[in-house]
Structures are given as C-alpha cells and as structure tokens.
PDB file of N, CA and C in Angstrom:
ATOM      1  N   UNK A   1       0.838  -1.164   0.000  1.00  0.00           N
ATOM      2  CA  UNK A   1       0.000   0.000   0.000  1.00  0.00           C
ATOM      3  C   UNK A   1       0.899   1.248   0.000  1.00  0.00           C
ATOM      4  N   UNK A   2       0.388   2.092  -1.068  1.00  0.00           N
ATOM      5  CA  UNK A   2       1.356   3.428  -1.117  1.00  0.00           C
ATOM      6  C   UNK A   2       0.745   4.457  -0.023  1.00  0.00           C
ATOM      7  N   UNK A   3       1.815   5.634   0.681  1.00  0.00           N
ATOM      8  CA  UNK A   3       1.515   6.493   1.618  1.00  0.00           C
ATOM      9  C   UNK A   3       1.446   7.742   0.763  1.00  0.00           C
ATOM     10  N   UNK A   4       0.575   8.992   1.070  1.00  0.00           N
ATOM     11  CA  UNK A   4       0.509   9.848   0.345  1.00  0.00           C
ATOM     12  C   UNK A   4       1.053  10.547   1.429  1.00  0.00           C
ATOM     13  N   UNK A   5       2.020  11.757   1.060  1.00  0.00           N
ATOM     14  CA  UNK A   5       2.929  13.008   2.048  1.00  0.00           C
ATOM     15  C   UNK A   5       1.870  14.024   1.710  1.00  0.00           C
ATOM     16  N   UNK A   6       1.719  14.589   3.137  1.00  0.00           N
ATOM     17  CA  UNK A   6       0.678  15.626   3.291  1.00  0.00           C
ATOM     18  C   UNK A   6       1.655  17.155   3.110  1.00  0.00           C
ATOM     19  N   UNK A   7       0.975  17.811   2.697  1.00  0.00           N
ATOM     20  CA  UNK A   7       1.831  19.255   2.195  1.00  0.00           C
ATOM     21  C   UNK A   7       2.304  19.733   3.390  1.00  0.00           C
ATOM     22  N   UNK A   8       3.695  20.585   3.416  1.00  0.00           N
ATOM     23  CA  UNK A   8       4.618  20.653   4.135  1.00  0.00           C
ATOM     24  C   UNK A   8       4.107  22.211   4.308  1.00  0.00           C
ATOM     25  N   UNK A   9       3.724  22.594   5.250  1.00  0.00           N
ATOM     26  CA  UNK A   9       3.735  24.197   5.802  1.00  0.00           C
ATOM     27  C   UNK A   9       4.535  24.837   6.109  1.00  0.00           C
ATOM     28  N   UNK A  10       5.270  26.015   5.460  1.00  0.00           N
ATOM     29  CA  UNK A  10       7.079  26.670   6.216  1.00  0.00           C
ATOM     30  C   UNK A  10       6.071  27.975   7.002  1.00  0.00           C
ATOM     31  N   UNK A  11       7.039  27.893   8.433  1.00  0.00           N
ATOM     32  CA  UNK A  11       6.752  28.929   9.151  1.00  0.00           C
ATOM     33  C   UNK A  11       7.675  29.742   8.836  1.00  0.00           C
ATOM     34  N   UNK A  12       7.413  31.020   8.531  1.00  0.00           N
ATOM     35  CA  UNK A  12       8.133  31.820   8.071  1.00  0.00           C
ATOM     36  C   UNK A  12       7.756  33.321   9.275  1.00  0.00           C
ATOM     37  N   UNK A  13       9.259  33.400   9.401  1.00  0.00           N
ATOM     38  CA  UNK A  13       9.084  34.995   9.874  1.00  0.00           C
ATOM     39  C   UNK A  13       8.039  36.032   9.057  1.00  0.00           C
ATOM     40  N   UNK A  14       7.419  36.852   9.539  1.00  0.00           N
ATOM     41  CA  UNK A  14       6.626  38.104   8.711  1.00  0.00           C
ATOM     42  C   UNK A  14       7.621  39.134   8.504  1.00  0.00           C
ATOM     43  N   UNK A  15       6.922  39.511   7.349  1.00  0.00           N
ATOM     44  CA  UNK A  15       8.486  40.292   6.946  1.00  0.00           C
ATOM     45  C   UNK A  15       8.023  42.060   7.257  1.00  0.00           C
ATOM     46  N   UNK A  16       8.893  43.064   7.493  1.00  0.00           N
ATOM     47  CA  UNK A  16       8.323  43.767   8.131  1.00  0.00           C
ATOM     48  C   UNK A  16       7.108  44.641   7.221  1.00  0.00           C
ATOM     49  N   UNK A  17       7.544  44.789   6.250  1.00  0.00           N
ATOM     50  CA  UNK A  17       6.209  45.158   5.316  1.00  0.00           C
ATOM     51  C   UNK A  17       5.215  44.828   5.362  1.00  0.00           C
ATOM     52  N   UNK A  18       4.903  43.562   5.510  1.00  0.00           N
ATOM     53  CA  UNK A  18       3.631  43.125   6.209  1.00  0.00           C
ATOM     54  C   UNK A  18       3.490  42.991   7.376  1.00  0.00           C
ATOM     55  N   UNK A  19       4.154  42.888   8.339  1.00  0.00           N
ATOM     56  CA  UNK A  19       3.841  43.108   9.858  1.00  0.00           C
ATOM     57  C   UNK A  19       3.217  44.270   9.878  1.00  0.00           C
ATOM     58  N   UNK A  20       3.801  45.743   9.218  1.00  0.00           N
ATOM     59  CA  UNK A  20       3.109  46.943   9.671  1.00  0.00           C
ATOM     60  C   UNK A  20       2.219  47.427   8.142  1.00  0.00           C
ATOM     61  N   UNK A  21       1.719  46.530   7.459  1.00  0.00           N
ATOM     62  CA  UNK A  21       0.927  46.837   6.767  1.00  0.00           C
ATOM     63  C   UNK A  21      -0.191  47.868   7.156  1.00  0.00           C
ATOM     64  N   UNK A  22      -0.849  48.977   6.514  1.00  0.00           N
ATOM     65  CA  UNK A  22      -1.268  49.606   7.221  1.00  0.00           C
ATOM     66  C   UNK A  22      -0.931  51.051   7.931  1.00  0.00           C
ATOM     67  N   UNK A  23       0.006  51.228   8.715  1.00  0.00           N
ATOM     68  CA  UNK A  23       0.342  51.995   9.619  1.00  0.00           C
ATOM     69  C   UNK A  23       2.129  52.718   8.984  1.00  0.00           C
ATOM     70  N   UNK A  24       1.235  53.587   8.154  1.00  0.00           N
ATOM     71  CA  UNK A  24       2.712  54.639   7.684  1.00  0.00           C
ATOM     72  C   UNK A  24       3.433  55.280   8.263  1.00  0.00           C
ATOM     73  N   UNK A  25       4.575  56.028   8.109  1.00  0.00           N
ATOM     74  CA  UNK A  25       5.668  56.694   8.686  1.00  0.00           C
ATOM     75  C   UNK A  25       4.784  57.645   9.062  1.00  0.00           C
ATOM     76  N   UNK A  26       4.133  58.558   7.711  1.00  0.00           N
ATOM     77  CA  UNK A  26       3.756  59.695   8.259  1.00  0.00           C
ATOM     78  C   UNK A  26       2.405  59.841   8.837  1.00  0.00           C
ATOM     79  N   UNK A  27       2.084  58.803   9.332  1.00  0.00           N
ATOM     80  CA  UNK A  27       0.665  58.929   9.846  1.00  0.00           C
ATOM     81  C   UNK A  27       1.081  58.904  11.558  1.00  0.00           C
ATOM     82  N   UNK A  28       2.451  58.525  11.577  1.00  0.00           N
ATOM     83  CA  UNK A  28       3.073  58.322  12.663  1.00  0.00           C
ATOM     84  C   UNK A  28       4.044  59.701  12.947  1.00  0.00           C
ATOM     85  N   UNK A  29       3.729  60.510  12.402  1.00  0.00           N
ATOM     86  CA  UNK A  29       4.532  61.422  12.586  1.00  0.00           C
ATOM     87  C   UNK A  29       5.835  62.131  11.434  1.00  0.00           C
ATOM     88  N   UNK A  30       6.798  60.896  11.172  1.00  0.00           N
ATOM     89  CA  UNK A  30       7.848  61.098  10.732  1.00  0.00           C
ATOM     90  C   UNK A  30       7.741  61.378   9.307  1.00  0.00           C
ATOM     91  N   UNK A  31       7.778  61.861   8.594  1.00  0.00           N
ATOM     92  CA  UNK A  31       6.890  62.678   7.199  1.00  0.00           C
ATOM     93  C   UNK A  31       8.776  62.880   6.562  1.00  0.00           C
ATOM     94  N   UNK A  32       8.913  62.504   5.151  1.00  0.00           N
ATOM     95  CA  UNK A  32       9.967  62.909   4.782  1.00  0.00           C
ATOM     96  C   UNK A  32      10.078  64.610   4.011  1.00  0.00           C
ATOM     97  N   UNK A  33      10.192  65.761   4.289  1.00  0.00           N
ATOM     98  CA  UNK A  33      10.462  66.662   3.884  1.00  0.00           C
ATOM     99  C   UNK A  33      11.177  67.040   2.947  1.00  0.00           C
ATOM    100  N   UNK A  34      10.349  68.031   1.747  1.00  0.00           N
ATOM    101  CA  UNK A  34      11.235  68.586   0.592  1.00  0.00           C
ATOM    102  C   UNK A  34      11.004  69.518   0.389  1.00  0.00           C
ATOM    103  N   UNK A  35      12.141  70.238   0.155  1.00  0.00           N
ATOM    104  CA  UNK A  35      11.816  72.421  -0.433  1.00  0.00           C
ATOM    105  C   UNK A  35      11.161  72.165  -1.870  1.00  0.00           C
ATOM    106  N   UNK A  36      10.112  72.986  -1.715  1.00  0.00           N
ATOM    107  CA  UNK A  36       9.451  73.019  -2.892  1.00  0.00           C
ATOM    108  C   UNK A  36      10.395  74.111  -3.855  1.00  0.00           C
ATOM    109  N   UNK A  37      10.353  73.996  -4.878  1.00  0.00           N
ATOM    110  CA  UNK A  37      10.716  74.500  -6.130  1.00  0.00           C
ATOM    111  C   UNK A  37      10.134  75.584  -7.127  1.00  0.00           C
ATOM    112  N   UNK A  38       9.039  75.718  -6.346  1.00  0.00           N
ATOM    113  CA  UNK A  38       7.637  76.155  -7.170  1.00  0.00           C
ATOM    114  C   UNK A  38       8.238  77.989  -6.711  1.00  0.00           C
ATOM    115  N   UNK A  39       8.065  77.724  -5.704  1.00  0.00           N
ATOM    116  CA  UNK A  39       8.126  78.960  -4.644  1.00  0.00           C
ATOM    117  C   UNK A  39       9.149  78.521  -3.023  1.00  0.00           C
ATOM    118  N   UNK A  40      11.315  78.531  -4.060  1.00  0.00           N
ATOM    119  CA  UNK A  40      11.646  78.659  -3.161  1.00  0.00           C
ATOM    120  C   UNK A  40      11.727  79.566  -2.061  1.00  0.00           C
ATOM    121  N   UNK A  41      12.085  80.631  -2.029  1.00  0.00           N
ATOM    122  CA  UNK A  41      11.737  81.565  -0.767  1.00  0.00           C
ATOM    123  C   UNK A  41      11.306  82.539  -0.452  1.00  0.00           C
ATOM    124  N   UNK A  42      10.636  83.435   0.859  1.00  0.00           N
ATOM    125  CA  UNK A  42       9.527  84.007   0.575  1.00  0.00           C
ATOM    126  C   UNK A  42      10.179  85.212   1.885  1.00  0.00           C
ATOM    127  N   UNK A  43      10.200  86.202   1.593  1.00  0.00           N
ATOM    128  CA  UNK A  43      11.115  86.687   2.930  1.00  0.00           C
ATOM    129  C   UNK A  43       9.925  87.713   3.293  1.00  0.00           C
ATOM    130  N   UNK A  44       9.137  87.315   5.024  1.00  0.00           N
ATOM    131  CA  UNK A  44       7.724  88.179   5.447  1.00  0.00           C
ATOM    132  C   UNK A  44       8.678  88.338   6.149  1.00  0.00           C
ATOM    133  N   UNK A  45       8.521  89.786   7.044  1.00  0.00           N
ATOM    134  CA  UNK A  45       8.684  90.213   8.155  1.00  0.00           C
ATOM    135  C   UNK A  45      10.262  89.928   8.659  1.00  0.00           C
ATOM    136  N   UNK A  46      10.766  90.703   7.254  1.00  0.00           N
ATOM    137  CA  UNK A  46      12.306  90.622   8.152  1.00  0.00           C
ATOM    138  C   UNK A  46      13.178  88.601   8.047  1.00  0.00           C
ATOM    139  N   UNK A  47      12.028  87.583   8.049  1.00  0.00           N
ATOM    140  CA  UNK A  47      12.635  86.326   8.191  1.00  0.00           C
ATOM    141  C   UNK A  47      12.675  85.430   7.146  1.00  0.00           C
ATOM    142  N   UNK A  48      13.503  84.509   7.035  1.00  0.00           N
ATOM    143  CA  UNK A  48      12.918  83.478   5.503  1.00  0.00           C
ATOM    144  C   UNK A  48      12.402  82.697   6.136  1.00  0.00           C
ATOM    145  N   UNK A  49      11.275  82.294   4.858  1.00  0.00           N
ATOM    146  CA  UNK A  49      10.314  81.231   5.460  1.00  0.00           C
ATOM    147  C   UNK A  49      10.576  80.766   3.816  1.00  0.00           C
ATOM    148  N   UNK A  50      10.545  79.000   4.419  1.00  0.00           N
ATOM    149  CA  UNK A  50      10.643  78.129   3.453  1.00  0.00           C
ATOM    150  C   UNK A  50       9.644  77.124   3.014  1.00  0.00           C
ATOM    151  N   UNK A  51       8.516  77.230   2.213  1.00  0.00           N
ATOM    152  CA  UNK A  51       7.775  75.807   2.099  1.00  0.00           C
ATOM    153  C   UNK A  51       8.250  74.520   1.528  1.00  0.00           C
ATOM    154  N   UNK A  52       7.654  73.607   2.900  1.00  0.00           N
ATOM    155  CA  UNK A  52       8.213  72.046   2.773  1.00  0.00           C
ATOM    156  C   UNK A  52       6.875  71.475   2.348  1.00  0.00           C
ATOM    157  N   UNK A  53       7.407  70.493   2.076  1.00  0.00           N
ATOM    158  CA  UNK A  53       6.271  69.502   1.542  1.00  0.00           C
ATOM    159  C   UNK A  53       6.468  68.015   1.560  1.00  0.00           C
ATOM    160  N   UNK A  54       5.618  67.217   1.905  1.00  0.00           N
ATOM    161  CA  UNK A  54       6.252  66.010   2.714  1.00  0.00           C
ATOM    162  C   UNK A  54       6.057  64.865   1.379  1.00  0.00           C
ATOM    163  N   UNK A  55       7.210  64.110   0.627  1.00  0.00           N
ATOM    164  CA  UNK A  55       6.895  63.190  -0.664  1.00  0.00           C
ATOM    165  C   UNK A  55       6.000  61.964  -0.384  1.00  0.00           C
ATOM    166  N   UNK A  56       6.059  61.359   0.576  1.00  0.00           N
ATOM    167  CA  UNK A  56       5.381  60.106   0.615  1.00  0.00           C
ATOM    168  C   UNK A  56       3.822  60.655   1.149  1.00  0.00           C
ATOM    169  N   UNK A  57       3.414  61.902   1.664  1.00  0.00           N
ATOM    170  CA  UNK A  57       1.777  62.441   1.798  1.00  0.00           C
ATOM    171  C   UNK A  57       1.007  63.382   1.274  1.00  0.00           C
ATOM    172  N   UNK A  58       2.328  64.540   0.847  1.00  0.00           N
ATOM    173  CA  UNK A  58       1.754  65.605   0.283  1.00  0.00           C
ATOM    174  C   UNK A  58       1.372  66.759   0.913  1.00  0.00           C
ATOM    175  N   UNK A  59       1.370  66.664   2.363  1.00  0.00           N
ATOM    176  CA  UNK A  59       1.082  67.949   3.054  1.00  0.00           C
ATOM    177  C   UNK A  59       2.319  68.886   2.983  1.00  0.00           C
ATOM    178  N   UNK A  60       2.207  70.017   3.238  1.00  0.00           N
ATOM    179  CA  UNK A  60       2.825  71.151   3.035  1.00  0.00           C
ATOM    180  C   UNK A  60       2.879  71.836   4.291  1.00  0.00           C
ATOM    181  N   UNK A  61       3.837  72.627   4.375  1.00  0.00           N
ATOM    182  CA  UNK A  61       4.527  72.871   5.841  1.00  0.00           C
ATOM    183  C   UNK A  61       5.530  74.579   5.480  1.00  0.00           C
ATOM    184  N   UNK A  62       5.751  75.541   6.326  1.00  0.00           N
ATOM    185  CA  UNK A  62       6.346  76.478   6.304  1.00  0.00           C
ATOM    186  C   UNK A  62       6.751  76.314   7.466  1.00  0.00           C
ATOM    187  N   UNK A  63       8.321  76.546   6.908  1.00  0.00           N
ATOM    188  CA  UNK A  63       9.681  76.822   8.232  1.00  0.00           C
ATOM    189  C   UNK A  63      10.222  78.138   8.138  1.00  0.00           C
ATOM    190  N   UNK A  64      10.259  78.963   9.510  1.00  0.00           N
ATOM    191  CA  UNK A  64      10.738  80.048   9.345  1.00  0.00           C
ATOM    192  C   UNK A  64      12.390  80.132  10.246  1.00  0.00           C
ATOM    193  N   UNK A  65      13.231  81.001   9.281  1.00  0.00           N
ATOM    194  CA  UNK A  65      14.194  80.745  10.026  1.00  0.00           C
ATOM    195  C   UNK A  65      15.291  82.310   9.919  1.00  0.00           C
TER     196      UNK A  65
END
C-alpha cells in the first residue's frame, strides 16, 4: 500500500512590510520633507520662510528661520 505526504507548511518569519501593513511613517509622525521648487523663498517680516512639503503624503509645511 502506497503512503501519500501531506503538504509541508514553512513557518516563516513576517516580513516587516507586512507586519506593519497599514500603519505609515507619516501617519506616525515622521513625514519625509522637501523644499518646494515652485516657490523657493519668501522673505515676510524681516525672516525666511521656506515651504516644505512632505513626498510620501503631500502635506505642506512652512519653516521660518
């Protein structure tokens, strides 16, 4: 009588991309920042102010310095 082998299951670590599927950098805060190009600098009141803009969300941000 022949035996049939039942399929072999690999436990595999989750890899971190899917561990945090879901839950982005910048929803967490950490937002990667870029000087926009459009309108590099804008000098109000004596100070430069620079608009940022974050690549992986798209929000937009002014730094004054």
């Amino acid at each position: 009588m022949m035996q049939l082998m039942g399929e072999i299951i690999q436990f595999k670590k989750p890899k971190a991309k899917d561990k945090h599927k879901g839950k982005t950098l910048c929803r967490n805060g950490f937002h990667k920042w870029e000087p926009l190009k459009d309108k590099p600098f804008d000098v109000k009141q004596g100070k430069l102010v620079t608009v940022l803009r974050c690549i992986r969300c798209g929000i937009t941000r002014t730094e004054t310095r």
